[in-house]
C-alpha atoms as a PDB file:
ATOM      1  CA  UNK A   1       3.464-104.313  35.214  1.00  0.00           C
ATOM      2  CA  UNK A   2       4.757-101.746  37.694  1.00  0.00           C
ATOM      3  CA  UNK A   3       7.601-100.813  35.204  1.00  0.00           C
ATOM      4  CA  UNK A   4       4.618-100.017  32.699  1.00  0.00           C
ATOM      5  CA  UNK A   5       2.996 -98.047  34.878  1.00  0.00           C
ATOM      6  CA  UNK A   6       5.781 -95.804  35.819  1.00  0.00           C
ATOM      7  CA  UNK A   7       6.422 -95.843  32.260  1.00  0.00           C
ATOM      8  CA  UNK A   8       2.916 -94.462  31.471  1.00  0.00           C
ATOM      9  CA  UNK A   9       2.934 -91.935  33.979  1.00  0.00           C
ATOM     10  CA  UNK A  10       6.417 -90.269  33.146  1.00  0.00           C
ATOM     11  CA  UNK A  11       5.080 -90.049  29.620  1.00  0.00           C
ATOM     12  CA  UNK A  12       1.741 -88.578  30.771  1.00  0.00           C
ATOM     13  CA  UNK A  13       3.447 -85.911  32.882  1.00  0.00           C
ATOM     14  CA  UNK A  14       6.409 -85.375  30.686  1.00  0.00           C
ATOM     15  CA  UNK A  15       4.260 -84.804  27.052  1.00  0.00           C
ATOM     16  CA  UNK A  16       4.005 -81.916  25.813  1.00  0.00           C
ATOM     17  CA  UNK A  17       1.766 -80.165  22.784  1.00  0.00           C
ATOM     18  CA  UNK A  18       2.099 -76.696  20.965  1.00  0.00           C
ATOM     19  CA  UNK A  19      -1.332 -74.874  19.651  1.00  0.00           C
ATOM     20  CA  UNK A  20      -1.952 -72.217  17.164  1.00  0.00           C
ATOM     21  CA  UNK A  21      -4.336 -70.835  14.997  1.00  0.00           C
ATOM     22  CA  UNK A  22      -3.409 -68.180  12.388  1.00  0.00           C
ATOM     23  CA  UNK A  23      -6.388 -65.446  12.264  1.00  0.00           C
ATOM     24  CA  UNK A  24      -7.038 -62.866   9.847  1.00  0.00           C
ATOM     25  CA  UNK A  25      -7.906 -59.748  10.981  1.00  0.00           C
ATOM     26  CA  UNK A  26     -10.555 -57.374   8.831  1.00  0.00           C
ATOM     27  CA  UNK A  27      -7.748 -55.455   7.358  1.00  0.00           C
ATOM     28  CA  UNK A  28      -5.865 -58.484   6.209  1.00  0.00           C
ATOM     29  CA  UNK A  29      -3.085 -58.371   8.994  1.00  0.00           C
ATOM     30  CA  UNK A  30      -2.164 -62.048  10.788  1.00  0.00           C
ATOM     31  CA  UNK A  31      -2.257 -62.713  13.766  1.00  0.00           C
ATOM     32  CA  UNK A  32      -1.448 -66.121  15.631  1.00  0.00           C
ATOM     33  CA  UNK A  33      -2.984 -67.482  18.584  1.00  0.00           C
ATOM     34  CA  UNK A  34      -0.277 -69.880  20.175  1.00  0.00           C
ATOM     35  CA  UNK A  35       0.297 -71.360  23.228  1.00  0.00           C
ATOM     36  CA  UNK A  36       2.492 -74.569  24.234  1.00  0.00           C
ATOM     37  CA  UNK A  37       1.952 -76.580  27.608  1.00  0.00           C
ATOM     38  CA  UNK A  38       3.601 -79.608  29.157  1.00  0.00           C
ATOM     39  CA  UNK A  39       2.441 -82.434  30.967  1.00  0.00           C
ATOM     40  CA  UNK A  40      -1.498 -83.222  31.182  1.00  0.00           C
ATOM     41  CA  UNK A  41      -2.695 -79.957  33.180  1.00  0.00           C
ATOM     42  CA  UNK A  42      -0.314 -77.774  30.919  1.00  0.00           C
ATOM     43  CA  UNK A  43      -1.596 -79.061  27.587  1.00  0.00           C
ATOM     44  CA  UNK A  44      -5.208 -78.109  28.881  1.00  0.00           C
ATOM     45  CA  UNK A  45      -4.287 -74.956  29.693  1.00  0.00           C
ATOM     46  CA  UNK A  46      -2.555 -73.994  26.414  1.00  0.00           C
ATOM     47  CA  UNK A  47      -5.426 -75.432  24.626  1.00  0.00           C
ATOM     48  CA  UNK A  48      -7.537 -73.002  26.227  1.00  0.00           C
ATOM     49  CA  UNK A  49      -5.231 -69.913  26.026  1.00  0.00           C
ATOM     50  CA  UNK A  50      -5.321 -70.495  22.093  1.00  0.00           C
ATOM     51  CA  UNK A  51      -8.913 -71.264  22.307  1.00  0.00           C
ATOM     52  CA  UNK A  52      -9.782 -67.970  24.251  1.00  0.00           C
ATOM     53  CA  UNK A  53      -7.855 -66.040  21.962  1.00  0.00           C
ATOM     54  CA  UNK A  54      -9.244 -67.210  19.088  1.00  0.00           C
ATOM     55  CA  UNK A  55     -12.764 -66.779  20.579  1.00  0.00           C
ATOM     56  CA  UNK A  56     -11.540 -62.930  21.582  1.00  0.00           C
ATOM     57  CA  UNK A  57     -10.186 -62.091  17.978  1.00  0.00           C
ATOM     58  CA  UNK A  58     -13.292 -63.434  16.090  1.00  0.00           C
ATOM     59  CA  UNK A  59     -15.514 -60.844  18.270  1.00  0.00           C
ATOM     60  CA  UNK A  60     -13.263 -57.916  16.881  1.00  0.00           C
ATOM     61  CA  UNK A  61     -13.932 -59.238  13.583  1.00  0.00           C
ATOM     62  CA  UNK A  62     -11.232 -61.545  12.541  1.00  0.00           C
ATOM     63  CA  UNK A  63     -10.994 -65.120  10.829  1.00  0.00           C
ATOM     64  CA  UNK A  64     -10.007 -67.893  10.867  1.00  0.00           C
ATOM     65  CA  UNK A  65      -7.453 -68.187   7.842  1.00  0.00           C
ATOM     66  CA  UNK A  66      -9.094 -71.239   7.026  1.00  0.00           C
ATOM     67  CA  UNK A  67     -12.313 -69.413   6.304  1.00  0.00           C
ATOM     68  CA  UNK A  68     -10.908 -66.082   5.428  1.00  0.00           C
ATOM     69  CA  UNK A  69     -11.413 -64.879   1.483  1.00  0.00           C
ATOM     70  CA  UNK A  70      -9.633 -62.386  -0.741  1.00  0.00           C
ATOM     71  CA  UNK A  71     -10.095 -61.211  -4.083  1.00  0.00           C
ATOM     72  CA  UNK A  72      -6.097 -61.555  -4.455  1.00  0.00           C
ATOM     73  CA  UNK A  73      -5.228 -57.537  -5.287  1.00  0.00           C
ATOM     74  CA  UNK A  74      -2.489 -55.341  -3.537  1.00  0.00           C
ATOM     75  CA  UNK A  75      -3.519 -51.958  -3.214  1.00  0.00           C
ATOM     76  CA  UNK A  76      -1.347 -48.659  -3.070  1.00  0.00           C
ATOM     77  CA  UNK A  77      -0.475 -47.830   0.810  1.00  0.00           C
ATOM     78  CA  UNK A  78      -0.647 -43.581   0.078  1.00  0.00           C
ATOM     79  CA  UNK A  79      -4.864 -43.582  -0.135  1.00  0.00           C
ATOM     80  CA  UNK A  80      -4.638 -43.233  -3.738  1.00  0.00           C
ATOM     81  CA  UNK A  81      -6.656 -46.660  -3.806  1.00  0.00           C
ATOM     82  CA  UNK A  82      -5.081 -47.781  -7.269  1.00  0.00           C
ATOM     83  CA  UNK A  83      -4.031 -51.669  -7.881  1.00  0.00           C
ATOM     84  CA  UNK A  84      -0.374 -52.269  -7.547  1.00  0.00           C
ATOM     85  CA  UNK A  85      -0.611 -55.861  -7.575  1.00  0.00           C
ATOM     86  CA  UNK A  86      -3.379 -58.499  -9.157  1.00  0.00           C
ATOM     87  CA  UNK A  87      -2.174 -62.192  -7.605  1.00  0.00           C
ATOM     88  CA  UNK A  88      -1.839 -64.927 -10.477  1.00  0.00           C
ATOM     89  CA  UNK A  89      -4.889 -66.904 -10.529  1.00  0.00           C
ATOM     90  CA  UNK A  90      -7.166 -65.092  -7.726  1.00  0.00           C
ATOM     91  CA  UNK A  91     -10.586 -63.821  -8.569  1.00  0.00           C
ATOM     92  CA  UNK A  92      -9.398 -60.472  -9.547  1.00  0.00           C
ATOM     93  CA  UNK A  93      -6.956 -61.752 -12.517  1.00  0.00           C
ATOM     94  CA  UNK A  94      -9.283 -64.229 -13.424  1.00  0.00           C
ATOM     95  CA  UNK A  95     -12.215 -61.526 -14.080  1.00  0.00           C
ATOM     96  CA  UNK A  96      -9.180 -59.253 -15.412  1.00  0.00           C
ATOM     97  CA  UNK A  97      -8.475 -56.561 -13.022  1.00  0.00           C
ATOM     98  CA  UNK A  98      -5.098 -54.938 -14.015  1.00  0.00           C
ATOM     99  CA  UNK A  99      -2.758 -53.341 -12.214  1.00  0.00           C
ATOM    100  CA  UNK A 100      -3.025 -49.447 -12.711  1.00  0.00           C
ATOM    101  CA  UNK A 101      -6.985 -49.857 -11.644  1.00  0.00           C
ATOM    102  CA  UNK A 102      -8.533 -47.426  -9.084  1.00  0.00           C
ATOM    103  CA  UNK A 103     -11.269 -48.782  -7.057  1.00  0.00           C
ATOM    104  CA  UNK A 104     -13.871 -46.331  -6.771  1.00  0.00           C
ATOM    105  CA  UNK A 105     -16.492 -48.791  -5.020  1.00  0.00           C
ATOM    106  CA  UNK A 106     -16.935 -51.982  -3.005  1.00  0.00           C
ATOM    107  CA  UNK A 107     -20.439 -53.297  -2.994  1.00  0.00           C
ATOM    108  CA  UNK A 108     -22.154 -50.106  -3.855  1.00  0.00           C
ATOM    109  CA  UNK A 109     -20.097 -48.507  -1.192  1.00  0.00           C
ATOM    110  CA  UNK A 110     -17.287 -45.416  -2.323  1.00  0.00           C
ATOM    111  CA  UNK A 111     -14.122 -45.974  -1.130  1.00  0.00           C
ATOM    112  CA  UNK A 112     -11.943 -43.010  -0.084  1.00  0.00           C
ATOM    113  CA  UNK A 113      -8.866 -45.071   1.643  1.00  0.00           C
ATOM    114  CA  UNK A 114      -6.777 -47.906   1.364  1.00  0.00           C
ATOM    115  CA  UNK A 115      -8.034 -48.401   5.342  1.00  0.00           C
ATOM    116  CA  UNK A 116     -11.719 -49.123   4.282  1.00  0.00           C
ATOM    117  CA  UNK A 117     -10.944 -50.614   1.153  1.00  0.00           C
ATOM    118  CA  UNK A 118      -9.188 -53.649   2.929  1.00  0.00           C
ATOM    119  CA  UNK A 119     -12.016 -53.551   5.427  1.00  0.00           C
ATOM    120  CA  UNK A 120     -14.877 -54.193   2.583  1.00  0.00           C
ATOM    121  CA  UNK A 121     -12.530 -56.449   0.613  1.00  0.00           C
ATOM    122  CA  UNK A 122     -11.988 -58.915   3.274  1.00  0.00           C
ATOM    123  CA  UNK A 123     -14.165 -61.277   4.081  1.00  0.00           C
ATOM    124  CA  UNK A 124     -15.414 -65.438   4.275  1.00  0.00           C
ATOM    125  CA  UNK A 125     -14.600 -67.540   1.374  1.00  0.00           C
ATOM    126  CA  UNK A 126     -16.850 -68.246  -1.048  1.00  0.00           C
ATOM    127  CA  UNK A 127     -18.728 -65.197  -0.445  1.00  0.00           C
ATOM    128  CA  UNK A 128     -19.361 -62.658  -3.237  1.00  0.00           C
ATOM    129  CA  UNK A 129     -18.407 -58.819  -3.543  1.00  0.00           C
ATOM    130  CA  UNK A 130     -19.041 -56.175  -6.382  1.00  0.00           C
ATOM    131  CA  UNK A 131     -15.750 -53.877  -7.394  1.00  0.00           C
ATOM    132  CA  UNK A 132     -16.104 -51.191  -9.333  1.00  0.00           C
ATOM    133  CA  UNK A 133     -12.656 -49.579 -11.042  1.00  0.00           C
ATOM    134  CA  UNK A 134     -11.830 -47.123 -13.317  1.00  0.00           C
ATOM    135  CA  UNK A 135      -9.546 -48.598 -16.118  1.00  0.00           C
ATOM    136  CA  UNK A 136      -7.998 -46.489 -18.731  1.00  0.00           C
ATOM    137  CA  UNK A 137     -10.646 -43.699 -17.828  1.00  0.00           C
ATOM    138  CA  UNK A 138     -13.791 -45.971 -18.084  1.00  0.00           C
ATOM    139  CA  UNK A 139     -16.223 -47.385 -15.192  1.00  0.00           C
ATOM    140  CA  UNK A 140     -15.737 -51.454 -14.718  1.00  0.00           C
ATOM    141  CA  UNK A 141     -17.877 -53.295 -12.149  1.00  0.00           C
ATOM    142  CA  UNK A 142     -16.731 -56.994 -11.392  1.00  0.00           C
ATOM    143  CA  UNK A 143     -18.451 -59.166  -9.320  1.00  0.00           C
ATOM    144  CA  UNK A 144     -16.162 -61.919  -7.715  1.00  0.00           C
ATOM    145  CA  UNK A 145     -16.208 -64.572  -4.978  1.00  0.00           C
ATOM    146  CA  UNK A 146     -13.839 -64.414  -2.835  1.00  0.00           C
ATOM    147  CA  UNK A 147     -11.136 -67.285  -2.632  1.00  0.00           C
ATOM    148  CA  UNK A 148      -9.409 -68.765   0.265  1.00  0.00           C
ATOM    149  CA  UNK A 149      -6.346 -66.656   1.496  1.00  0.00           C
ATOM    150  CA  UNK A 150      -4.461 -69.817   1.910  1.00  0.00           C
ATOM    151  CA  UNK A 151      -5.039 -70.375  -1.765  1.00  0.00           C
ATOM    152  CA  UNK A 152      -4.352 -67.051  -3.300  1.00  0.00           C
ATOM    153  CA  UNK A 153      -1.588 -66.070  -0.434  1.00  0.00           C
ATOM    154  CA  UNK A 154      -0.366 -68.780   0.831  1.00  0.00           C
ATOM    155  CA  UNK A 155       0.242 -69.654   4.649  1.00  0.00           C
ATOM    156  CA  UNK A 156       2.387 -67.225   6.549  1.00  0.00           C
ATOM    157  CA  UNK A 157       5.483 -68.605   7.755  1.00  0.00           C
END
């Protein structure tokens, strides 16, 4: 029984656990909230590290990437605000945005950088948002729900 016992306690002491939690931040960045602890008192601690930090980021706006949606477009980094990627099978290519689109609004709101673009774009999953383009010269409104960045993206290695 003794042998057990010291058995139990070496493992209690000796264990040790990794946390994370990937966040999304409003512009789409990642960020990860990670801590590792050993033994009992360690594993608390790093539990509450990633907690805190998680906690922290969602007051400055970000998500978790669980519940963080995209419409599944790359836009041009110069301001220009036109499409330079549409993601296979995201909201935007289902409802037919094309590459060579300009956004020109984001729920009613003009757009005059890539900076605030991102900003409006982002949001929870399953939530909707109105994009209006300009393709081939003409005004096109589209009015998606946003899918799970895990789903259109993938999770960041």
């Amino acid at each position: 029984m003794k042998k057990y016992f010291t058995i139990l306690v070496v493992l209690f002491l000796t264990s040790c656990a990794s946390y994370h939690q990937l966040m999304v931040g409003p512009d789409g960045s990642i960020t990860d909230c990670w801590a590792t602890g050993q033994g009992l008192i360690g594993m608390s601690v790093a539990q509450t590290h990633t907690d805190n930090c998680a906690d922290n980021l969602r007051k400055a706006g970000y998500l978790p990437i669980e519940e963080a949606g995209v419409i599944g477009i790359m836009l041009s980094s110069d301001d220009s605000l036109y499409v330079i990627k549409v993601h296979e099978n995201s909201p935007a290519s289902k409802a037919g945005m094309k590459v060579g689109n300009k956004l020109i609004k984001i729920d009613s709101q003009p757009v005059h950088n890539t900076k605030d673009a991102k900003l409006l774009l982002m949001g929870k999953k399953d939530t909707p948002v109105n994009i209006a383009v300009l393709a081939d010269g003409a005004k096109v409104e589209y009015n998606l729900i946003r899918a799970s960045y895990v789903e259109t993206f993938g999770t960041p290695k």
